[in-house]
PDB file of N, CA and C in Angstrom:
ATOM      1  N   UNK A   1     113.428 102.384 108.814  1.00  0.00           N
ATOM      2  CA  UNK A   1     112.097 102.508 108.236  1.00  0.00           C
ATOM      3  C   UNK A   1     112.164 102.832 106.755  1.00  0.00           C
ATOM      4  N   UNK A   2     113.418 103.929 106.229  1.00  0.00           N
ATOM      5  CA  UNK A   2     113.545 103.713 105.142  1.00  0.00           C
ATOM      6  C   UNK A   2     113.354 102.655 104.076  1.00  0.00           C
ATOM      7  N   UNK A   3     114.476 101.650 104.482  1.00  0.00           N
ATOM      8  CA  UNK A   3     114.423 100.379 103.622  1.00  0.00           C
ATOM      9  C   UNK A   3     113.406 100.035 103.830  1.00  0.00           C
ATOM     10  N   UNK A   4     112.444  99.699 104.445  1.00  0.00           N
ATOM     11  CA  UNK A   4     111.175  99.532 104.275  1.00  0.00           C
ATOM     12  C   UNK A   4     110.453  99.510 103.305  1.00  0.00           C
ATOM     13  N   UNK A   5     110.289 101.021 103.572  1.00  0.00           N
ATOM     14  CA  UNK A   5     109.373 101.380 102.302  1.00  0.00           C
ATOM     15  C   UNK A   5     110.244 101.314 101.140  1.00  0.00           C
ATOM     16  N   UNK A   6     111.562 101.539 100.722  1.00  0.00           N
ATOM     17  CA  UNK A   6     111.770 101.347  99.591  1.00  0.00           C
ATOM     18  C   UNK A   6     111.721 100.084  98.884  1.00  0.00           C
ATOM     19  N   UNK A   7     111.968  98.768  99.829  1.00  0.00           N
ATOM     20  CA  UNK A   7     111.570  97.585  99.839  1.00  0.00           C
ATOM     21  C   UNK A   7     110.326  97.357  99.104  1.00  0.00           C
ATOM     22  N   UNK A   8     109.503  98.122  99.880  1.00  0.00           N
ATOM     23  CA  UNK A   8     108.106  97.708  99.360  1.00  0.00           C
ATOM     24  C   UNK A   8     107.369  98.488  98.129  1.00  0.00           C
ATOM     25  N   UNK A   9     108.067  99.201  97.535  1.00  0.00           N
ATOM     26  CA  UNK A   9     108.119 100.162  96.650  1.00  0.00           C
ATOM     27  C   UNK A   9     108.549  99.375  95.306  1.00  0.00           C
ATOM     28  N   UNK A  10     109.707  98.444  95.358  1.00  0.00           N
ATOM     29  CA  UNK A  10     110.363  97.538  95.024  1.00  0.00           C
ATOM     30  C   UNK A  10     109.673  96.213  94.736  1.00  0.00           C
ATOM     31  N   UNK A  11     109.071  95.750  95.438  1.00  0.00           N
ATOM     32  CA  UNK A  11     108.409  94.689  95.343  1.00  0.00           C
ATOM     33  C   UNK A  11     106.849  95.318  94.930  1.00  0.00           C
ATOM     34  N   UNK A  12     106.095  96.515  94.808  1.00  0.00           N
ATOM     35  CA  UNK A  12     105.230  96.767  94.246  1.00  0.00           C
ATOM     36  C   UNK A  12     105.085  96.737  93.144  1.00  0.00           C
ATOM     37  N   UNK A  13     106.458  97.286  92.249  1.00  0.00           N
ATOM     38  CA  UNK A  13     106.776  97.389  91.155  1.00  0.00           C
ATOM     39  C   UNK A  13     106.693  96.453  90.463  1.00  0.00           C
ATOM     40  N   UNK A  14     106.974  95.251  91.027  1.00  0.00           N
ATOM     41  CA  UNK A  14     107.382  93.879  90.111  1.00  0.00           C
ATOM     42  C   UNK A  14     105.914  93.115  90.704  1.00  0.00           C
ATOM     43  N   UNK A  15     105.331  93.442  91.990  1.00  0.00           N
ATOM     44  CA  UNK A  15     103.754  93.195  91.479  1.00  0.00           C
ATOM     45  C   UNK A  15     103.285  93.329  90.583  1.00  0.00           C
ATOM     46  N   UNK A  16     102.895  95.032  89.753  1.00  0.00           N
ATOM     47  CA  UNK A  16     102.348  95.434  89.217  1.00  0.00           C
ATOM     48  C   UNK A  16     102.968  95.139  87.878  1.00  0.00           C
ATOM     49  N   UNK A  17     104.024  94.797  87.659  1.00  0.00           N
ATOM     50  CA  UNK A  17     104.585  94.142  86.741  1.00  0.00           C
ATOM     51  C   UNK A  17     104.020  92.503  86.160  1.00  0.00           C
ATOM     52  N   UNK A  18     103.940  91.740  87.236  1.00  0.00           N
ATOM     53  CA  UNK A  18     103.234  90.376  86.937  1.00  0.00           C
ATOM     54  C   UNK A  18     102.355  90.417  86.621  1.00  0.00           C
ATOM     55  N   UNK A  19     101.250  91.763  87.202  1.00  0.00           N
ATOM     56  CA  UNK A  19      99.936  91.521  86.802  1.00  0.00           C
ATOM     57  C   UNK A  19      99.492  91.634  85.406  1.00  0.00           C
ATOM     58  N   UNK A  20     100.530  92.353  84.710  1.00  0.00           N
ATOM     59  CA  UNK A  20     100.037  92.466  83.443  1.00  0.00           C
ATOM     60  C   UNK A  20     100.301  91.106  82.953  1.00  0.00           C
ATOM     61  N   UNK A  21     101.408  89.972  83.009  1.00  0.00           N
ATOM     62  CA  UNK A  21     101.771  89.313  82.814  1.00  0.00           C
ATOM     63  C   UNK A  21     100.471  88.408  82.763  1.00  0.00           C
ATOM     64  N   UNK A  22      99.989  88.300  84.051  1.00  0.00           N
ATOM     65  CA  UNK A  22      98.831  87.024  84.584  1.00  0.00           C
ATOM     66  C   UNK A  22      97.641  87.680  83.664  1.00  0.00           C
ATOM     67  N   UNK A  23      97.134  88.986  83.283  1.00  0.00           N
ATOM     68  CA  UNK A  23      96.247  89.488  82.688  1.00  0.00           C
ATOM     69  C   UNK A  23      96.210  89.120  81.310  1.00  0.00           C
ATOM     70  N   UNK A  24      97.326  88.705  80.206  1.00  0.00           N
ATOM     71  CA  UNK A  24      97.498  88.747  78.691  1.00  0.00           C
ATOM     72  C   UNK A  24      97.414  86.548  79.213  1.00  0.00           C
ATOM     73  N   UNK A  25      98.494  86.249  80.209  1.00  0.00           N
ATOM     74  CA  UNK A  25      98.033  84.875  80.388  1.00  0.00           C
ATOM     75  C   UNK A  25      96.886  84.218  80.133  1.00  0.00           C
ATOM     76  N   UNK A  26      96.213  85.035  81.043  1.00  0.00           N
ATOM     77  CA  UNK A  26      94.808  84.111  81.477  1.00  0.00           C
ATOM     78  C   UNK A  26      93.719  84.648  80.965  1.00  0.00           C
ATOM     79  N   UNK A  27      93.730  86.041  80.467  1.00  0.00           N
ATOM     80  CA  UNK A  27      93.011  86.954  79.989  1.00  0.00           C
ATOM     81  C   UNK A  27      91.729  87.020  80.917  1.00  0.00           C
ATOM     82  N   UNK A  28      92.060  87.617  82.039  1.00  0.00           N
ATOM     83  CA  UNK A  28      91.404  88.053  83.175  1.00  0.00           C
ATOM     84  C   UNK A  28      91.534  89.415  83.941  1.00  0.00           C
ATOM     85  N   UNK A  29      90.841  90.455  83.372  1.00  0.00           N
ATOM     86  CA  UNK A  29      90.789  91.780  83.180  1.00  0.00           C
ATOM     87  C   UNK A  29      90.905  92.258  85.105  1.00  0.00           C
ATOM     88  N   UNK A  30      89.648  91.405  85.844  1.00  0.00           N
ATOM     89  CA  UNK A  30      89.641  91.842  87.310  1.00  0.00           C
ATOM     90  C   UNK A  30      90.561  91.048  87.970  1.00  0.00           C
ATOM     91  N   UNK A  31      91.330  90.138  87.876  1.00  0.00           N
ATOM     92  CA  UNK A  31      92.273  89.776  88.059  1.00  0.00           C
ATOM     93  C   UNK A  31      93.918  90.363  88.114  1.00  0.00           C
ATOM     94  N   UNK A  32      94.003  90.904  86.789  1.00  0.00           N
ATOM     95  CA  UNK A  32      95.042  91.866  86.486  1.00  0.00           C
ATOM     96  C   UNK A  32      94.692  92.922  87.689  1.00  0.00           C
ATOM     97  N   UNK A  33      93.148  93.646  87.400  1.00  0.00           N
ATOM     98  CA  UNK A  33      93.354  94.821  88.150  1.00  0.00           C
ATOM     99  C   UNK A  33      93.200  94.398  89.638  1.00  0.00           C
ATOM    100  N   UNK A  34      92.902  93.453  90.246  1.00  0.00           N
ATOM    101  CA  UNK A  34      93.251  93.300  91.270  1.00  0.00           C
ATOM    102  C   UNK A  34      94.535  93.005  91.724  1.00  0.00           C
ATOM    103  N   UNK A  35      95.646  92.434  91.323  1.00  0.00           N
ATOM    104  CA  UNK A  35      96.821  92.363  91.295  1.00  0.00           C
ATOM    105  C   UNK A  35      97.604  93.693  91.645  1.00  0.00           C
ATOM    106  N   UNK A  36      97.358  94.545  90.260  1.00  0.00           N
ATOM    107  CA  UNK A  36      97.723  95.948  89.938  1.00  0.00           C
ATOM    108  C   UNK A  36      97.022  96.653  91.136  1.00  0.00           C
ATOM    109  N   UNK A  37      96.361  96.973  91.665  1.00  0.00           N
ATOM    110  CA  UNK A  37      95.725  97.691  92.564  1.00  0.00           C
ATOM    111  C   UNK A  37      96.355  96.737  93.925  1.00  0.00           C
ATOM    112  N   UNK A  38      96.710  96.155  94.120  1.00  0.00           N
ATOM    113  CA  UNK A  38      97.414  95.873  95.663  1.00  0.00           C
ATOM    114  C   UNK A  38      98.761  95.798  95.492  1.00  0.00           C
ATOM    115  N   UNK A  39      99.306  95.885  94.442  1.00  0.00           N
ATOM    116  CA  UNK A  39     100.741  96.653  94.137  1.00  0.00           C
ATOM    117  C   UNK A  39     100.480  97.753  94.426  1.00  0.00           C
ATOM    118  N   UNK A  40      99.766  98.349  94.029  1.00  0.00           N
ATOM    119  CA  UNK A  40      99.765 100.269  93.622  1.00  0.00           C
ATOM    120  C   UNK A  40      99.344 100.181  95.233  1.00  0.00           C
ATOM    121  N   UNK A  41      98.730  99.764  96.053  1.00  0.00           N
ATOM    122  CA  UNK A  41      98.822 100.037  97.548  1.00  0.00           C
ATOM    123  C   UNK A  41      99.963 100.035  98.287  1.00  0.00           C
ATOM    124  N   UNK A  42     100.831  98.975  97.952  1.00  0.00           N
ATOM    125  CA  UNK A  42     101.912  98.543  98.364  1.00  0.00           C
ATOM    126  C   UNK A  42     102.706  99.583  98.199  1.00  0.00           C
ATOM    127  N   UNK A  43     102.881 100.022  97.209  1.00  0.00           N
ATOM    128  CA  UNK A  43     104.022 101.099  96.249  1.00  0.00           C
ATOM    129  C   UNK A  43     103.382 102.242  97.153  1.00  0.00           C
ATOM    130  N   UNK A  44     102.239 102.582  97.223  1.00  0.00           N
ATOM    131  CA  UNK A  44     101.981 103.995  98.071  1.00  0.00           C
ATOM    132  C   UNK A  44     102.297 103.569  99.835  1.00  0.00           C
ATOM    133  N   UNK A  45     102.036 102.739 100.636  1.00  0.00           N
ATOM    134  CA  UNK A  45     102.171 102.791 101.522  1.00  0.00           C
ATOM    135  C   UNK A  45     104.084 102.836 102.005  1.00  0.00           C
ATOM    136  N   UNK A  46     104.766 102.338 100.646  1.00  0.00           N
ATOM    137  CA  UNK A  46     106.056 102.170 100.880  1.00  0.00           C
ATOM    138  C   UNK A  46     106.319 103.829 100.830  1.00  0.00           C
ATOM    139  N   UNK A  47     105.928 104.625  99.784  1.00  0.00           N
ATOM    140  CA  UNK A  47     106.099 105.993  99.965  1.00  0.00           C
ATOM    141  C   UNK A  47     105.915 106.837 101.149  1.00  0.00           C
ATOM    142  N   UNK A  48     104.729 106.335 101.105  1.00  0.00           N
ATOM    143  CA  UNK A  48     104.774 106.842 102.998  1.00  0.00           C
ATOM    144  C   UNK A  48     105.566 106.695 103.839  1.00  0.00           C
ATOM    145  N   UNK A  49     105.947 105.450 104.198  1.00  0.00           N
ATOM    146  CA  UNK A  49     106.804 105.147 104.976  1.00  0.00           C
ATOM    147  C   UNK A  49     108.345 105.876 104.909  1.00  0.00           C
ATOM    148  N   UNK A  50     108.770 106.551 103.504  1.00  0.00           N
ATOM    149  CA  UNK A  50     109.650 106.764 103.033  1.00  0.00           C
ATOM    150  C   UNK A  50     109.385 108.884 103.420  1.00  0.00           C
ATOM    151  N   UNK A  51     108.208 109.000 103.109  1.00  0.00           N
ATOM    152  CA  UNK A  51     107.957 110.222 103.496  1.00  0.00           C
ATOM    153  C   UNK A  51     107.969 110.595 105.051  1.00  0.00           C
ATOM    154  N   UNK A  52     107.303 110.158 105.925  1.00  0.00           N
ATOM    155  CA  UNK A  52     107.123 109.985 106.912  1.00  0.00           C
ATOM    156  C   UNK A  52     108.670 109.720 107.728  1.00  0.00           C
ATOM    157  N   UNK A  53     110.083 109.095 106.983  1.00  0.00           N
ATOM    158  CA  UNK A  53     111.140 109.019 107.721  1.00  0.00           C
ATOM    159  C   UNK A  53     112.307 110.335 106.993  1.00  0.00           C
ATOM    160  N   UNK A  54     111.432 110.911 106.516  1.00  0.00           N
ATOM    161  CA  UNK A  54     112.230 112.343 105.822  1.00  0.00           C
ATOM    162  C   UNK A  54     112.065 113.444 107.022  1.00  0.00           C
ATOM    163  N   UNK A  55     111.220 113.502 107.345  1.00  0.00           N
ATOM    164  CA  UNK A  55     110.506 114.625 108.796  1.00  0.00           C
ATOM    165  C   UNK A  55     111.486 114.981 109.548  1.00  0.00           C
TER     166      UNK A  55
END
């Protein structure tokens, strides 16, 4: 369950990474933050998962 979440912690990162990318691209402000905001879900639920196998 670990790798999991660190997985997805991992791949949140480089979500939230593109989005800025697609945001200066296309210059699409709710776009970016929609991007960025389902990374930043991703990245928290991977924490969890990561918290949750510390117990």
């Amino acid at each position: 369950m670990s790798g999991i979440g660190w997985f997805l912690q991992v791949l949140a990162l480089v979500i939230v990474g593109s989005a800025l990318v697609l945001g200066m691209m296309y210059d699409q402000i709710r776009l970016e933050l929609a991007v960025a905001s389902a990374g930043g879900v991703l990245f928290l639920l991977g924490r969890w998962l990561q918290g949750r196998e510390s117990r």
